[in-house]
PDB file of N, CA and C in Angstrom:
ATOM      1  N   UNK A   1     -10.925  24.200 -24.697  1.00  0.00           N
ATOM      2  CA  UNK A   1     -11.796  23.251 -24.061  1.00  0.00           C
ATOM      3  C   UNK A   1     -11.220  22.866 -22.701  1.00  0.00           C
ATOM      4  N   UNK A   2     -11.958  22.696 -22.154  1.00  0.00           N
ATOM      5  CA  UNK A   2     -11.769  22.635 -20.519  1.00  0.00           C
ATOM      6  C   UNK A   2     -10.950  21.043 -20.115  1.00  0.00           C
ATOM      7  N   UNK A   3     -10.131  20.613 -19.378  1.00  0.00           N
ATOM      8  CA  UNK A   3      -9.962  19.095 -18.774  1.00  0.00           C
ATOM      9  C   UNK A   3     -11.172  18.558 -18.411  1.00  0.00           C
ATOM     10  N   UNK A   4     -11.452  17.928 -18.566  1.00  0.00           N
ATOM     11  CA  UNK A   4     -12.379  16.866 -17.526  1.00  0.00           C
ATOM     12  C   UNK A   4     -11.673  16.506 -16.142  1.00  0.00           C
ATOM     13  N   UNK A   5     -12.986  17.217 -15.003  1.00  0.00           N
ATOM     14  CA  UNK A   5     -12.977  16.173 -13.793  1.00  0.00           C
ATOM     15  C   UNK A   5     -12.124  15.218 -13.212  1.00  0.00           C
ATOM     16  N   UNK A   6     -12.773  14.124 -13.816  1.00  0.00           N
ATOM     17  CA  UNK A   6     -11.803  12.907 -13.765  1.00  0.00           C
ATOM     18  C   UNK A   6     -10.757  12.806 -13.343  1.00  0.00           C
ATOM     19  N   UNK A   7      -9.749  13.659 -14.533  1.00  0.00           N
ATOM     20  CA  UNK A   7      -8.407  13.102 -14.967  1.00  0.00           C
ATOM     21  C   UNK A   7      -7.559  13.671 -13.756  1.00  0.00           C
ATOM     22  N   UNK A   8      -7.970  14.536 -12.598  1.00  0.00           N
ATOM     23  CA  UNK A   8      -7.656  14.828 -11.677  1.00  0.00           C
ATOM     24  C   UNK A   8      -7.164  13.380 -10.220  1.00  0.00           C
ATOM     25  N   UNK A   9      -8.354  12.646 -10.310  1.00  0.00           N
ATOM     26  CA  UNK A   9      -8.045  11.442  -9.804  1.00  0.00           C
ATOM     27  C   UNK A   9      -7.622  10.220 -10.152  1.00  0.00           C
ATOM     28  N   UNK A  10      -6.886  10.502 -11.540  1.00  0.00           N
ATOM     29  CA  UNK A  10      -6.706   9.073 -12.205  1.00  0.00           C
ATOM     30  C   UNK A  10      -4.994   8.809 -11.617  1.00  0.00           C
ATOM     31  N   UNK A  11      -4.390   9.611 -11.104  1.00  0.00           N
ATOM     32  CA  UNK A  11      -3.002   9.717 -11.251  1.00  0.00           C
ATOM     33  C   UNK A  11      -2.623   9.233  -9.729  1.00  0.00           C
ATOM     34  N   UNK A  12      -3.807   9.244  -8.659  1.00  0.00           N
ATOM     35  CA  UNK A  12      -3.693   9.030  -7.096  1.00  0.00           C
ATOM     36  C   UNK A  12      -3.691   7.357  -6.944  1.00  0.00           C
ATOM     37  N   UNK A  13      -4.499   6.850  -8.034  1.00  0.00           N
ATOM     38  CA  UNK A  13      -5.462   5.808  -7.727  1.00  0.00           C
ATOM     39  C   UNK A  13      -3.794   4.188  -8.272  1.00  0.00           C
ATOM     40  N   UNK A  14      -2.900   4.874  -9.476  1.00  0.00           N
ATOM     41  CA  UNK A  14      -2.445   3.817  -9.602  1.00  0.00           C
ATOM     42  C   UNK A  14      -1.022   4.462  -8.527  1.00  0.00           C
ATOM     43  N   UNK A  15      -0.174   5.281  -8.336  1.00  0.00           N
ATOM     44  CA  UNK A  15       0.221   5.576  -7.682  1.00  0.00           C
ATOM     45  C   UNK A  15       0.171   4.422  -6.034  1.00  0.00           C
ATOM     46  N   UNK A  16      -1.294   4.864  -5.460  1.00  0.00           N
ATOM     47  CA  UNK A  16      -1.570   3.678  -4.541  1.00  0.00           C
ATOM     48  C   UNK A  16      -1.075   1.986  -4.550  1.00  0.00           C
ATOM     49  N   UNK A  17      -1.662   2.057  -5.869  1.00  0.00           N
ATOM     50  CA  UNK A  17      -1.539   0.616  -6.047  1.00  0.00           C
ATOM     51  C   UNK A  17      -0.055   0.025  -5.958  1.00  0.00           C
ATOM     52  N   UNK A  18       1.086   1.316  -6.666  1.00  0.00           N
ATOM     53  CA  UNK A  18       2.346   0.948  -6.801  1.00  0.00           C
ATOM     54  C   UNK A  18       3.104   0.768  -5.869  1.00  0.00           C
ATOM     55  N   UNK A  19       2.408   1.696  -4.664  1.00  0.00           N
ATOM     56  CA  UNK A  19       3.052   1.820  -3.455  1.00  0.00           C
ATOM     57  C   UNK A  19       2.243   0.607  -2.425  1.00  0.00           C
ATOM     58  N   UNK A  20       1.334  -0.125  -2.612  1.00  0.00           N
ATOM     59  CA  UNK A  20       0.919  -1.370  -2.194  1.00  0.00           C
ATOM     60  C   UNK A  20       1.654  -2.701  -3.073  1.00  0.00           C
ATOM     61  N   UNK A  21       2.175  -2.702  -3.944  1.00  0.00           N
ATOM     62  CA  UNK A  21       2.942  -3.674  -5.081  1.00  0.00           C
ATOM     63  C   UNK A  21       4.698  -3.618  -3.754  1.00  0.00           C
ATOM     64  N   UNK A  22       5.334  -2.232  -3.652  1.00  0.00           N
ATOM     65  CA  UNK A  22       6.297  -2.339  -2.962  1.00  0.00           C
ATOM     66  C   UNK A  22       5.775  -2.963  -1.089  1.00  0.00           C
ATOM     67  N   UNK A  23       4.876  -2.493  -1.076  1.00  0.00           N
ATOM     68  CA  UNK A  23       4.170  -3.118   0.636  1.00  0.00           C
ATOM     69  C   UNK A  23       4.663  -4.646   0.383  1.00  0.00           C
ATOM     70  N   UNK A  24       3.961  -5.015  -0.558  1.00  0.00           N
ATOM     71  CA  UNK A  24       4.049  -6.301  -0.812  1.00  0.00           C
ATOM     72  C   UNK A  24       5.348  -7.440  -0.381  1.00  0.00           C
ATOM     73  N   UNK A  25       6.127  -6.778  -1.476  1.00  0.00           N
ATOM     74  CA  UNK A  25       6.978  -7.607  -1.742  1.00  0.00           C
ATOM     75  C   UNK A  25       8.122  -7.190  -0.787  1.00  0.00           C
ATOM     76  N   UNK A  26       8.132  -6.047   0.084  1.00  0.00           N
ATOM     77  CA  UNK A  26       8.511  -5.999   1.448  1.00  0.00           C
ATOM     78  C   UNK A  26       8.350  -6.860   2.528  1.00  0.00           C
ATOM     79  N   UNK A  27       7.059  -7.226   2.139  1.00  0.00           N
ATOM     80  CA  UNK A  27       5.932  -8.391   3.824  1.00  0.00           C
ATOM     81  C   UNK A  27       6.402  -9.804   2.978  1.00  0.00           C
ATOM     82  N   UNK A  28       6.839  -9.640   2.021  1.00  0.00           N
ATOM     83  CA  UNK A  28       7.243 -11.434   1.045  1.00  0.00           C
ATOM     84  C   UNK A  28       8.598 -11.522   1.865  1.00  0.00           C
ATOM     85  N   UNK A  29       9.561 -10.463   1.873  1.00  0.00           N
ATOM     86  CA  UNK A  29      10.890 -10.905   2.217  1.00  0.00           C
ATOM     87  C   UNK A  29      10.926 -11.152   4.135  1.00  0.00           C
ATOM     88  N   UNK A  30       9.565 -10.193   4.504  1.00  0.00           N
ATOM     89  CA  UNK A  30       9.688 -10.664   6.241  1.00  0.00           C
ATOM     90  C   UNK A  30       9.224 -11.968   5.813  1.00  0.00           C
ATOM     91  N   UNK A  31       8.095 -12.205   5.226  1.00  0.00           N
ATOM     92  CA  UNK A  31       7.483 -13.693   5.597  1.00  0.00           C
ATOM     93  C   UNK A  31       8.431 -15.142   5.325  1.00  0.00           C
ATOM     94  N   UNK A  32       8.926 -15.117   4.009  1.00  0.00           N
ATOM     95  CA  UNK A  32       9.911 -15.959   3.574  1.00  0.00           C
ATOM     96  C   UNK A  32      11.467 -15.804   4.956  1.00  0.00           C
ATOM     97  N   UNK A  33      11.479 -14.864   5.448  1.00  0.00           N
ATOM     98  CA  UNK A  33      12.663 -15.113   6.701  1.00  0.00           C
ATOM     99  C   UNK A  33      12.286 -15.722   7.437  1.00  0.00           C
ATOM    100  N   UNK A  34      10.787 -15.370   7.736  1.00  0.00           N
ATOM    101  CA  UNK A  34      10.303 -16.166   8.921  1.00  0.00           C
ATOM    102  C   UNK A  34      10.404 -17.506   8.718  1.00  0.00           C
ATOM    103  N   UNK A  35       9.686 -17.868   7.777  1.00  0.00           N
ATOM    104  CA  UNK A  35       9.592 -19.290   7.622  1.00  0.00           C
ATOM    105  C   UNK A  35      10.795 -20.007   7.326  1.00  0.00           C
ATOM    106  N   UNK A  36      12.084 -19.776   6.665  1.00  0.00           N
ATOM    107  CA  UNK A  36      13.266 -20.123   6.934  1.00  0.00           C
ATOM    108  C   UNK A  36      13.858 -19.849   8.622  1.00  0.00           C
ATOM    109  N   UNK A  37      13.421 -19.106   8.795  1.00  0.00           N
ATOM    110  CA  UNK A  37      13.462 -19.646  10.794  1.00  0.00           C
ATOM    111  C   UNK A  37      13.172 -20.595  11.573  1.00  0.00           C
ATOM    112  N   UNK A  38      11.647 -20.700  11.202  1.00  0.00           N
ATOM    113  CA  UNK A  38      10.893 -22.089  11.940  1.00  0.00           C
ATOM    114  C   UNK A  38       9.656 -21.689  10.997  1.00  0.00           C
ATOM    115  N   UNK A  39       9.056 -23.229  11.214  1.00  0.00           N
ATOM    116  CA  UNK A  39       7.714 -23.140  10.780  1.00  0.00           C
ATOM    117  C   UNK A  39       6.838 -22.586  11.176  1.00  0.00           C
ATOM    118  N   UNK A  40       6.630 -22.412  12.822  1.00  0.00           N
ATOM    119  CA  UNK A  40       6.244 -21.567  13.954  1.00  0.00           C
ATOM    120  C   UNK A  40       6.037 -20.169  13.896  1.00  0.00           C
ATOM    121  N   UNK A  41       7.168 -19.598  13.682  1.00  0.00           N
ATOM    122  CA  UNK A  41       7.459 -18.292  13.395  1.00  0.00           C
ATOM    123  C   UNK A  41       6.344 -18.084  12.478  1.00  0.00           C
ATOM    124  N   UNK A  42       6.843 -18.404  11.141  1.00  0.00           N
ATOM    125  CA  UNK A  42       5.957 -18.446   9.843  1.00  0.00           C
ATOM    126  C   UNK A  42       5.079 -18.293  10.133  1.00  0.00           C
ATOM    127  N   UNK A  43       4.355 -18.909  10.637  1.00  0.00           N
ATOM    128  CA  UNK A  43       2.915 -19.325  10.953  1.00  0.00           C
ATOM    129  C   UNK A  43       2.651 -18.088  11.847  1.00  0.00           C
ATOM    130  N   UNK A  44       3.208 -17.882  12.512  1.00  0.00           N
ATOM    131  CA  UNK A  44       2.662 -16.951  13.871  1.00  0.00           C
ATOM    132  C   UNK A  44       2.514 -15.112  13.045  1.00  0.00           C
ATOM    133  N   UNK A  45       3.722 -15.247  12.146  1.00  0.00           N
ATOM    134  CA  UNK A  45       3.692 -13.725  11.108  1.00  0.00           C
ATOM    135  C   UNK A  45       3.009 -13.780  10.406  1.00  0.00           C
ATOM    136  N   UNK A  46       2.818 -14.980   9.706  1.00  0.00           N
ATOM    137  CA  UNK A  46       1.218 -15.053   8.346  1.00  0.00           C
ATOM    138  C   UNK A  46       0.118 -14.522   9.575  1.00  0.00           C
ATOM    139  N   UNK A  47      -0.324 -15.262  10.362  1.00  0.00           N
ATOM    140  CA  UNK A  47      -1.528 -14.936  10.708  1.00  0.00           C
ATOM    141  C   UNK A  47      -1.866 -14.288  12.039  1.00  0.00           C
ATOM    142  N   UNK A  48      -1.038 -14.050  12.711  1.00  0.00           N
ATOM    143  CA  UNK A  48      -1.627 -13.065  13.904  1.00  0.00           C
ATOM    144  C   UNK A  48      -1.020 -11.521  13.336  1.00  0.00           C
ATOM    145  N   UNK A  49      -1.716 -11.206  13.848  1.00  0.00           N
ATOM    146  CA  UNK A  49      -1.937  -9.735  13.392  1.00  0.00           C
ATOM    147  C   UNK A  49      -1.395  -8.680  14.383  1.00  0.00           C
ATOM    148  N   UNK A  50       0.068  -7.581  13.140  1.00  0.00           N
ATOM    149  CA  UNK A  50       0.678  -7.224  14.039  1.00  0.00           C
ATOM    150  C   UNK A  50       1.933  -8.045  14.598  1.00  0.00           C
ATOM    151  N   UNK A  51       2.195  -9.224  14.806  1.00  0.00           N
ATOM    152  CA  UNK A  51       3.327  -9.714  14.953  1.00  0.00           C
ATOM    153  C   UNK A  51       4.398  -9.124  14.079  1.00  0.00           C
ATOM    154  N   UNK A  52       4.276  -9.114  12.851  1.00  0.00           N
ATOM    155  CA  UNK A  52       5.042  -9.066  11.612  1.00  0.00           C
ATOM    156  C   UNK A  52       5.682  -7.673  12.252  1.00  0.00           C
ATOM    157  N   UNK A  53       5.113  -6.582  12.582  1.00  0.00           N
ATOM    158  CA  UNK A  53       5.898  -5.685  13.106  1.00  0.00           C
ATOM    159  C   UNK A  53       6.743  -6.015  14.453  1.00  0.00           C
ATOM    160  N   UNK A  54       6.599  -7.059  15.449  1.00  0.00           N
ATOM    161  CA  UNK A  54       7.252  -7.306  16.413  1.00  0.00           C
ATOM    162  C   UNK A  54       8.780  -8.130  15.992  1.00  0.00           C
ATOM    163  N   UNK A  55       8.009  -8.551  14.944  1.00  0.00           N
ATOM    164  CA  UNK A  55       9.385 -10.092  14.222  1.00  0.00           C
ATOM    165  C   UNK A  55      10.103  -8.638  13.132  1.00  0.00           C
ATOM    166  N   UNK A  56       9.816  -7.861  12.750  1.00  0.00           N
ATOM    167  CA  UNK A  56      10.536  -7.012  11.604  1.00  0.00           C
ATOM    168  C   UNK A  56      11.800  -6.229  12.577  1.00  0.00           C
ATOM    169  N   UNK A  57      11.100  -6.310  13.900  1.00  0.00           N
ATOM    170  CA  UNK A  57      11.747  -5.151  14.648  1.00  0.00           C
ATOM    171  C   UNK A  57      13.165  -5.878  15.837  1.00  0.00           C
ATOM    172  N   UNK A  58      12.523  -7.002  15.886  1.00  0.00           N
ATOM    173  CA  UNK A  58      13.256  -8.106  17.130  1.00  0.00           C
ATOM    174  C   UNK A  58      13.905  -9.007  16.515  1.00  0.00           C
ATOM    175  N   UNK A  59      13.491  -9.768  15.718  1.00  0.00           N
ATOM    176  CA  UNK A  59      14.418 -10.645  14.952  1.00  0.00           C
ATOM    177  C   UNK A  59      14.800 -10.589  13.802  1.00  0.00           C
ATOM    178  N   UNK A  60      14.261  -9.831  12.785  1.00  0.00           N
ATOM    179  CA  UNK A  60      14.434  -9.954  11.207  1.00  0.00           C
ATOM    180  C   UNK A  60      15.936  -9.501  11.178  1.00  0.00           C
ATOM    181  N   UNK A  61      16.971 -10.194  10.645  1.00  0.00           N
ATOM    182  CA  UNK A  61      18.253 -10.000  10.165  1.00  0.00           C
ATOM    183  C   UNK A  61      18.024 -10.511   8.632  1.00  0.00           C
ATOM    184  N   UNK A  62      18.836  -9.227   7.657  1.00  0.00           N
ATOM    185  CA  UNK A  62      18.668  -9.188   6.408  1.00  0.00           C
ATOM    186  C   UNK A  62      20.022  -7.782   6.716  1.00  0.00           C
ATOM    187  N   UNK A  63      20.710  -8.117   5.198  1.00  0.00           N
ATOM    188  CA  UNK A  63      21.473  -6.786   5.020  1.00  0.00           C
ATOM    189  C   UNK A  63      21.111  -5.684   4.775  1.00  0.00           C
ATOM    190  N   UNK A  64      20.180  -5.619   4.119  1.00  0.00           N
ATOM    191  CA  UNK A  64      19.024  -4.351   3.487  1.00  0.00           C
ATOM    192  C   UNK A  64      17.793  -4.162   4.899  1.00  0.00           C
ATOM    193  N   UNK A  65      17.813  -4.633   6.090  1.00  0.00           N
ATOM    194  CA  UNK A  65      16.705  -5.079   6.747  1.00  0.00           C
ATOM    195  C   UNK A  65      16.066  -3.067   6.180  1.00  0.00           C
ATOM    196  N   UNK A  66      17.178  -2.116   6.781  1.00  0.00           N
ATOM    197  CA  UNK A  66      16.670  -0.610   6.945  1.00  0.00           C
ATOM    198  C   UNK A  66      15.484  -0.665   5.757  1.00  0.00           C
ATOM    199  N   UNK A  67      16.274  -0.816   4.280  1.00  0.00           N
ATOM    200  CA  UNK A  67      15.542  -0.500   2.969  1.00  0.00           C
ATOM    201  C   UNK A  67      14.510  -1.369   3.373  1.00  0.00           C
ATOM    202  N   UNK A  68      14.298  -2.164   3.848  1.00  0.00           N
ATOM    203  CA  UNK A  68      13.022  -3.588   3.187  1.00  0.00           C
ATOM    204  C   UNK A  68      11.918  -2.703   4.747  1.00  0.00           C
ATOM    205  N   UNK A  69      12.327  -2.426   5.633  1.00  0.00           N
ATOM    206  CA  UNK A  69      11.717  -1.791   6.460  1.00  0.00           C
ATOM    207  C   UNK A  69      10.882  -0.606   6.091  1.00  0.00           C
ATOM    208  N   UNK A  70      11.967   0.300   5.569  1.00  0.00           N
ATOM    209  CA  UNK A  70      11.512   1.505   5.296  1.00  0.00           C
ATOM    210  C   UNK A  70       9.993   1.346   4.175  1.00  0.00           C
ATOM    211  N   UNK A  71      10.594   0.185   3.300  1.00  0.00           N
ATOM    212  CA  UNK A  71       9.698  -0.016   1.739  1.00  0.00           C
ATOM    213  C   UNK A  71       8.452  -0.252   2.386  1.00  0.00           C
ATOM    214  N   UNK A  72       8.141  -1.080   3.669  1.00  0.00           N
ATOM    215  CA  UNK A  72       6.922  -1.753   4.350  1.00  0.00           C
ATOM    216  C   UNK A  72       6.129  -0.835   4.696  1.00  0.00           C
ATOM    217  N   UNK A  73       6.732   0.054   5.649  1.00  0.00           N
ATOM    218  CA  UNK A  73       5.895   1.070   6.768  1.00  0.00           C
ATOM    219  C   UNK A  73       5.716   2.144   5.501  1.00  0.00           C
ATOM    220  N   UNK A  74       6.831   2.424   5.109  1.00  0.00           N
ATOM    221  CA  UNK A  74       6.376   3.700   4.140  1.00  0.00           C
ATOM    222  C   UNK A  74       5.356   3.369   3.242  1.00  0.00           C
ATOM    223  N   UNK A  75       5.636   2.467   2.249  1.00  0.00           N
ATOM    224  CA  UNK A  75       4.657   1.880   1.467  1.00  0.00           C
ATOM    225  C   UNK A  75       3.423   1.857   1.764  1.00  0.00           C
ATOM    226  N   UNK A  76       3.256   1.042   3.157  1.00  0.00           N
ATOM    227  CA  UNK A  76       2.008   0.718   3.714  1.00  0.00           C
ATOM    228  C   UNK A  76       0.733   2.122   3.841  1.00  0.00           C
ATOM    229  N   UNK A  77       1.533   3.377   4.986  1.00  0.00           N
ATOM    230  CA  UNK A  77       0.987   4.480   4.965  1.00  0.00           C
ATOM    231  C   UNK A  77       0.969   5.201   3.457  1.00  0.00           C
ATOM    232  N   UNK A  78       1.977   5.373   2.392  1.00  0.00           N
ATOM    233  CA  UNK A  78       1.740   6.361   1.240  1.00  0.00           C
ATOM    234  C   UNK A  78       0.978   5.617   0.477  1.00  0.00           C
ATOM    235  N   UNK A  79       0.104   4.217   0.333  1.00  0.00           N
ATOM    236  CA  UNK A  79      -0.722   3.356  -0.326  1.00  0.00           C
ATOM    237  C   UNK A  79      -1.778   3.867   0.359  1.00  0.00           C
ATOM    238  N   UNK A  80      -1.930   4.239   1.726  1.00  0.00           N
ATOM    239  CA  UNK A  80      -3.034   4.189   2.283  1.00  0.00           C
ATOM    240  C   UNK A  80      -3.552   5.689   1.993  1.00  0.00           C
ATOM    241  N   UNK A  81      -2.855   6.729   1.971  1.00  0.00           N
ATOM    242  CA  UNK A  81      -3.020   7.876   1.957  1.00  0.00           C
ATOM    243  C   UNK A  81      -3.433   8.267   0.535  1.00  0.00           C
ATOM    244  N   UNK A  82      -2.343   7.292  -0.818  1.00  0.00           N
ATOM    245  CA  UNK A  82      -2.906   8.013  -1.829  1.00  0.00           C
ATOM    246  C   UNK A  82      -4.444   7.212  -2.528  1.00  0.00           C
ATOM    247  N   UNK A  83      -4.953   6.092  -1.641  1.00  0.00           N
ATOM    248  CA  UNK A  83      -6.288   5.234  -2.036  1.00  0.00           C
ATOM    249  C   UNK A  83      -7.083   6.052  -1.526  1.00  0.00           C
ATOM    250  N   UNK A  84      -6.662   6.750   0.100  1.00  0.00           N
ATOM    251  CA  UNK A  84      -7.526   7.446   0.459  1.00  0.00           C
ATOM    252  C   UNK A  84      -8.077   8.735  -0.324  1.00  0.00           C
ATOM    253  N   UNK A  85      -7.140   9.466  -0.933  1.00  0.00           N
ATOM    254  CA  UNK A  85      -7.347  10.786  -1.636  1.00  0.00           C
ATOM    255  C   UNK A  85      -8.022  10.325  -2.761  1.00  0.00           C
ATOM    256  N   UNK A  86      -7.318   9.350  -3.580  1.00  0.00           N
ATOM    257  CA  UNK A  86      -8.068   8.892  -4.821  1.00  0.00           C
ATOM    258  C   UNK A  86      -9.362   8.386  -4.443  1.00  0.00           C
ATOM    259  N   UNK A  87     -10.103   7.916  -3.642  1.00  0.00           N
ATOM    260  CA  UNK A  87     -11.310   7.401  -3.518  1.00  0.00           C
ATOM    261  C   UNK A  87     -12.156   9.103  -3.563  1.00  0.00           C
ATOM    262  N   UNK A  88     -11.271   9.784  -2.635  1.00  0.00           N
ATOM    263  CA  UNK A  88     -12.462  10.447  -2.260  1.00  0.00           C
ATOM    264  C   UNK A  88     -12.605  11.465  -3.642  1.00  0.00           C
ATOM    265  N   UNK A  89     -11.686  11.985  -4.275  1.00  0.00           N
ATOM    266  CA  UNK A  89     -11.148  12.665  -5.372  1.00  0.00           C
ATOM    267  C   UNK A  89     -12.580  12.259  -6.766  1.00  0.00           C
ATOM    268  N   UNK A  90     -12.621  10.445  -6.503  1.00  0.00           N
ATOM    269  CA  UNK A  90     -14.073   9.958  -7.803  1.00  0.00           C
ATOM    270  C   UNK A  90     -14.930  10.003  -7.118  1.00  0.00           C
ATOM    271  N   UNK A  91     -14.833  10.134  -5.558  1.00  0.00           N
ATOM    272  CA  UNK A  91     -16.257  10.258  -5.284  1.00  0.00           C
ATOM    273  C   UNK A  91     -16.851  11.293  -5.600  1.00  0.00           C
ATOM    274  N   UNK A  92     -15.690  12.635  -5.452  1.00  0.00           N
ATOM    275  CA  UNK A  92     -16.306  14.509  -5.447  1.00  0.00           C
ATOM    276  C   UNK A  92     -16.804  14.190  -7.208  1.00  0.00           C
ATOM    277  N   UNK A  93     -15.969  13.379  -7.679  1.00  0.00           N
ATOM    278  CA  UNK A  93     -16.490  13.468  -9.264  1.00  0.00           C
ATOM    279  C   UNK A  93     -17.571  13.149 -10.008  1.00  0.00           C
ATOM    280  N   UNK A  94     -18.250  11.787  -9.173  1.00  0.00           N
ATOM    281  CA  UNK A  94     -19.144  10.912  -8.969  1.00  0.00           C
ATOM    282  C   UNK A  94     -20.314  11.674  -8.696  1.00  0.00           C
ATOM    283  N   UNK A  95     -20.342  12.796  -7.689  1.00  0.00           N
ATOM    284  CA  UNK A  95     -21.468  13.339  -7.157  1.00  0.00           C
ATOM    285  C   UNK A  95     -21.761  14.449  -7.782  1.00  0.00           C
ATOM    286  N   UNK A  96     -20.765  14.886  -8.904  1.00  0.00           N
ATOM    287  CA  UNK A  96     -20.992  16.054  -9.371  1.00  0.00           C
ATOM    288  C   UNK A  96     -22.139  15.676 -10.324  1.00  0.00           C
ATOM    289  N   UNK A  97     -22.794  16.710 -10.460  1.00  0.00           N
ATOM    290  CA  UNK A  97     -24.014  16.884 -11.655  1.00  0.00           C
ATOM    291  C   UNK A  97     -23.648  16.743 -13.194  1.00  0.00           C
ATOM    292  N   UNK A  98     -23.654  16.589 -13.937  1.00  0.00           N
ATOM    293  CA  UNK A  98     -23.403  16.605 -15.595  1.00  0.00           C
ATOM    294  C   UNK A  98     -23.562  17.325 -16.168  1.00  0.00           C
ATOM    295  N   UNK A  99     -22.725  17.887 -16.847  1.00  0.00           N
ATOM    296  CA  UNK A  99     -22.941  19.617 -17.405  1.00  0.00           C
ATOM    297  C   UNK A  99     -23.722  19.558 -18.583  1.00  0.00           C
ATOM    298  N   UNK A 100     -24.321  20.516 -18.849  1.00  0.00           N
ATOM    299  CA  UNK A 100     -25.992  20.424 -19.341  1.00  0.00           C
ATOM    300  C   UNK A 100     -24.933  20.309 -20.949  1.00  0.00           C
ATOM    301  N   UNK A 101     -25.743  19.437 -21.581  1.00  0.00           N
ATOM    302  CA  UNK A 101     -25.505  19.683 -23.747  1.00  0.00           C
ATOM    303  C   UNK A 101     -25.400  20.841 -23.808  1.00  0.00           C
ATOM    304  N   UNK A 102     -24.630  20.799 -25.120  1.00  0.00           N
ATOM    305  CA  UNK A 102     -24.167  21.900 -25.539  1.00  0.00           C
ATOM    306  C   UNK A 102     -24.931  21.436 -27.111  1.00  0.00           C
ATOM    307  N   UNK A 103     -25.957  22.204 -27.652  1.00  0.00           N
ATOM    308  CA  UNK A 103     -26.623  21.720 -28.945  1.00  0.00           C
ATOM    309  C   UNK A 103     -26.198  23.345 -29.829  1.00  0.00           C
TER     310      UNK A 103
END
């Protein structure tokens, strides 16, 4: 009996997610520096957009800064890449036709 479809895109989709879970808690350890900096700061990395890479690169001191860096950018793009494949992966699945009964 043949695999099913599917099970081709089930393996992209949490993958993504895991590698958005490490994004995460990468952008927790810039944000929490910031805000032990100034309140200012904080404020300026929560919400303008794009700073967070100017403050990761110019001011963030951490011993691990390389690892917590690497976890962000990498994370960020291999989350984006494997949501991207997995979306499109249920969509090809989605559009496929239904294979006729077998009586």
């Amino acid at each position: 009996m043949r695999e099913p479809c599917y099970q081709k895109a089930v393996p992209l989709l949490p993958l993504a997610a895991l590698f958005g879970v490490i994004t995460l808690v990468c952008a927790a350890f810039l944000l929490v520096h910031a805000f032990r900096r100034s309140l200012g700061t904080g404020i300026m990395v929560l919400l303008i957009p794009f700073y967070m890479l100017v403050y990761a690169f110019s001011q963030f001191e951490h011993p691990r800064k390389n690892l917590i860096l690497a976890g962000f950018f990498g994370g960020t793009v291999l989350a984006a890449v494997f949501l991207g494949l997995g979306a499109h992966a249920l969509e090809q699945v989605m559009l496929r036709p239904p294979p006729p009964p077998i009586f």
